[in-house]
C-alpha atoms as a PDB file:
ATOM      1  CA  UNK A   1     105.947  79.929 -72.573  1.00  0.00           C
ATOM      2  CA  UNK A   2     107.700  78.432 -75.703  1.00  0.00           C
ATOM      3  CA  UNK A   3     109.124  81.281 -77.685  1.00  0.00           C
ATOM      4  CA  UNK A   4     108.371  81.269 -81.324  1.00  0.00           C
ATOM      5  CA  UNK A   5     111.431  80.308 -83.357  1.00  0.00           C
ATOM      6  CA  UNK A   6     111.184  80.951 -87.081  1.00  0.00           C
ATOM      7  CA  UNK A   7     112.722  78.341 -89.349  1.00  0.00           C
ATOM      8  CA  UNK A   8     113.034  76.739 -92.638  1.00  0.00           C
ATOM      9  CA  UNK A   9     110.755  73.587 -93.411  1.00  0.00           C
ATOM     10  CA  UNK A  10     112.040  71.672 -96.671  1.00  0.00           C
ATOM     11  CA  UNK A  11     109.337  69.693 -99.093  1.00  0.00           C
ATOM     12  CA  UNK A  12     109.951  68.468-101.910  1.00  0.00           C
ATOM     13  CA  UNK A  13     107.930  69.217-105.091  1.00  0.00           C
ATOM     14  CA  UNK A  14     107.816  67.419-108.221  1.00  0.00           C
ATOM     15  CA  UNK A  15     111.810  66.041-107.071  1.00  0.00           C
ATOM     16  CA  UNK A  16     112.516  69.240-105.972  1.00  0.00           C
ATOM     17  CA  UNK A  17     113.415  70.726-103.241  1.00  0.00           C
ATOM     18  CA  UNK A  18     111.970  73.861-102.106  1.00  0.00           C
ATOM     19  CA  UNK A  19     112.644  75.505 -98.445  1.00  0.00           C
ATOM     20  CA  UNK A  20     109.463  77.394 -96.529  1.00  0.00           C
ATOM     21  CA  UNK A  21     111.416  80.275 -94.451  1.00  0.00           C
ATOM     22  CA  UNK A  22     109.834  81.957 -91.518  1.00  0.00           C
ATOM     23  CA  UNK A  23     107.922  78.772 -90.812  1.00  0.00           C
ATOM     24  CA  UNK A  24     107.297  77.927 -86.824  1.00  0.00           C
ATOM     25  CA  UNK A  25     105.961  75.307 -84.531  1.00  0.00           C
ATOM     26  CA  UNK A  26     102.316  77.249 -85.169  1.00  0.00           C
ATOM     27  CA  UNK A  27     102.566  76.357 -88.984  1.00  0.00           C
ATOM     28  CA  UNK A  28     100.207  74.538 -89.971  1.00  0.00           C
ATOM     29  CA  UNK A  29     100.008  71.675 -93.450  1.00  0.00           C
ATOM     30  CA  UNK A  30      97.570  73.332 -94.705  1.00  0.00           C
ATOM     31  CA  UNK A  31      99.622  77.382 -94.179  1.00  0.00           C
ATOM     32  CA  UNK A  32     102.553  75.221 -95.953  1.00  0.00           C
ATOM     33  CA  UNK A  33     100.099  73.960 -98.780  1.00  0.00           C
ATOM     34  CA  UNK A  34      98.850  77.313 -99.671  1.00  0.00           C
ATOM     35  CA  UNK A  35     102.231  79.112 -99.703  1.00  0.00           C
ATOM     36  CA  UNK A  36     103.712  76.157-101.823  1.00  0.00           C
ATOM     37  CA  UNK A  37     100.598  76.019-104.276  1.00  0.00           C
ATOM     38  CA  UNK A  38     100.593  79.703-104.586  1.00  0.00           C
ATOM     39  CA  UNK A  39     104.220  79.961-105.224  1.00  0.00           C
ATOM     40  CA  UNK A  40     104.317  77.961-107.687  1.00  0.00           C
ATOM     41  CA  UNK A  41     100.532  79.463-109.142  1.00  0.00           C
ATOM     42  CA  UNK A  42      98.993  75.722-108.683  1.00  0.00           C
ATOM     43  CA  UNK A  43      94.903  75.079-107.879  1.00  0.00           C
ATOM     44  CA  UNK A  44      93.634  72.451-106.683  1.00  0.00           C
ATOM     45  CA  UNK A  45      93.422  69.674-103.905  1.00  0.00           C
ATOM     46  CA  UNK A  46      97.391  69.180-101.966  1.00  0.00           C
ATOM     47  CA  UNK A  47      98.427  67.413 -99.134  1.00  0.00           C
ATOM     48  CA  UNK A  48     101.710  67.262 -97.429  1.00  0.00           C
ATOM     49  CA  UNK A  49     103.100  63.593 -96.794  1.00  0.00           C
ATOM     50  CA  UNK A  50     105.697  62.903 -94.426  1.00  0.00           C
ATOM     51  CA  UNK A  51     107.692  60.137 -95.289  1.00  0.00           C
ATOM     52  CA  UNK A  52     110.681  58.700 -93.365  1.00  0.00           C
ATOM     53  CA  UNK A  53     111.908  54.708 -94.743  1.00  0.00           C
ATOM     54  CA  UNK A  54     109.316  53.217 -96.378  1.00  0.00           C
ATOM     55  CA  UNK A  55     106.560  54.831 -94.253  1.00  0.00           C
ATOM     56  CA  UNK A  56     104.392  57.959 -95.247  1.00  0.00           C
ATOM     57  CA  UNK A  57     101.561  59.435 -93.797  1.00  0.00           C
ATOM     58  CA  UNK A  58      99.743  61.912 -95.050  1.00  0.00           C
ATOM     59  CA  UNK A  59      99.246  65.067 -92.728  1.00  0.00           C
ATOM     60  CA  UNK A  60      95.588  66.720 -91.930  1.00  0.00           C
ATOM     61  CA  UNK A  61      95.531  70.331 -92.685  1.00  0.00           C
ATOM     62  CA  UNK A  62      95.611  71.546 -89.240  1.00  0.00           C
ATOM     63  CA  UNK A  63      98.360  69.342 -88.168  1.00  0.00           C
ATOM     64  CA  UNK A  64     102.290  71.088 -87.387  1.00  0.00           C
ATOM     65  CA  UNK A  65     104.852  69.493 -89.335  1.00  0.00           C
ATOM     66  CA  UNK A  66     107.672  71.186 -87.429  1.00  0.00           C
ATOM     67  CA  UNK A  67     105.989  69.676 -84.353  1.00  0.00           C
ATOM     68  CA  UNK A  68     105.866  66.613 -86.196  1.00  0.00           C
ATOM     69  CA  UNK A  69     109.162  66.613 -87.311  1.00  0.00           C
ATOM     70  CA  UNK A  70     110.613  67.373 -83.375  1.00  0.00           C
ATOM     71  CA  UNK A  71     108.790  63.994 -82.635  1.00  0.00           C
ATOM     72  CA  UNK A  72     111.074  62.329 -84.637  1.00  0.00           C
ATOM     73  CA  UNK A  73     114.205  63.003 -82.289  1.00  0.00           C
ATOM     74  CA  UNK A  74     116.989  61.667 -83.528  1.00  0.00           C
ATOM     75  CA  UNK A  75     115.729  60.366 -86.920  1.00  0.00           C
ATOM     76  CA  UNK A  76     114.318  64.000 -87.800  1.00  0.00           C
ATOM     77  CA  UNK A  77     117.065  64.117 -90.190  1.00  0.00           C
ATOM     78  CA  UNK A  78     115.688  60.914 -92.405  1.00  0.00           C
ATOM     79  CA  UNK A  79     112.300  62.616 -92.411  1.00  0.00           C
ATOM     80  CA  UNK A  80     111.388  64.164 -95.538  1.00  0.00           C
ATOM     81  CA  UNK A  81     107.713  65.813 -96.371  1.00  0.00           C
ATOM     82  CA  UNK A  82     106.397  65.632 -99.792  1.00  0.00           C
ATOM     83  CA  UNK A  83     103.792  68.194-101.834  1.00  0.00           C
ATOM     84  CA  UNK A  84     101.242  65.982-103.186  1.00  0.00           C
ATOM     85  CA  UNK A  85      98.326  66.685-105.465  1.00  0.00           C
ATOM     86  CA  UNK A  86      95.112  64.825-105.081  1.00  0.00           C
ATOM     87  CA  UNK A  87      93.896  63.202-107.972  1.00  0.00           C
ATOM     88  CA  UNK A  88      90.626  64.205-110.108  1.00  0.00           C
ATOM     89  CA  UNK A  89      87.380  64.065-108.574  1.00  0.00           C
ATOM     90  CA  UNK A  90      86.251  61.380-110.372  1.00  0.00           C
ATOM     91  CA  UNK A  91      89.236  59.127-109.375  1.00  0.00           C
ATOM     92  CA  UNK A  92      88.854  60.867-105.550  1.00  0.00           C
ATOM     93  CA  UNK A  93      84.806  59.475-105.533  1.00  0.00           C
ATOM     94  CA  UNK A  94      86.107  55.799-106.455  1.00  0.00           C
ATOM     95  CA  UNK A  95      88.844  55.450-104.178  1.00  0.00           C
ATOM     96  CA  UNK A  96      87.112  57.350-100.909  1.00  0.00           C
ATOM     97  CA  UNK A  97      86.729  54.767 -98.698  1.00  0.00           C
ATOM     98  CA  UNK A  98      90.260  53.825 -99.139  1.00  0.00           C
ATOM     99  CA  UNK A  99      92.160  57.400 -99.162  1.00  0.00           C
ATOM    100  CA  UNK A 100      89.959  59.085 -97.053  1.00  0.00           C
ATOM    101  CA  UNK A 101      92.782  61.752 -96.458  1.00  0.00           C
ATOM    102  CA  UNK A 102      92.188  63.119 -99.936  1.00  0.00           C
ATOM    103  CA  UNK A 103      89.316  64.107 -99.505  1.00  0.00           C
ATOM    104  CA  UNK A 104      90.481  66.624 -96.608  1.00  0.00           C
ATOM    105  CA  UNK A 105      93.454  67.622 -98.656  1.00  0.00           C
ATOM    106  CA  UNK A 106      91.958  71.622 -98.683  1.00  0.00           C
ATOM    107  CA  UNK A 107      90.951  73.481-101.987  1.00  0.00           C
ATOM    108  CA  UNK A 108      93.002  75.879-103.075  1.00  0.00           C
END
């Protein structure tokens, strides 16, 4: 059985930095999103984006991002993760069919 290690998971927020202790390979986005928005007494629609280079993907809310990051191997330490609000629901509606992940960013 894999033991449970607790660790630190950096995002960055609005350009900065801000460090999730006692985070583990059971965290989920969406446990990182609500600690983060709540923290920082934010509501609405997040999403965590992982972004390493000049790629980024956005991460579902049941998704590990310390399992994602381990994936990474060797270029884990280029990989950053990024707290992103969702736009308005107006703006959300428009652009659906292209950012579908928005609309499963969850509600805070």
């Amino acid at each position: 059985a894999i033991v449970d290690v607790l660790m630190e998971l950096k995002v960055w927020v609005d350009g900065i930095q801000r460090v999730i202790s006692g985070a583990s390979y059971n965290t989920t986005c969406q446990d990182v999103v609500i600690a983060l928005a709540s923290a920082m007494g934010r509501t609405g629609r997040f999403t965590l984006v992982e972004k390493w280079r000049d790629s980024e993907r956005p991460l579902f809310p049941n998704e590990y991002p310390l399992q994602s990051l381990h994936k990474w191997g060797e270029y884990a330490g280029e990989v950053r993760f990024y707290l992103v609000q969702a736009e308005t629901d107006q703006i959300k509606q428009k652009d659906a069919s292209q950012n579908k992940w928005k609309t499963q960013a969850p509600e805070l």
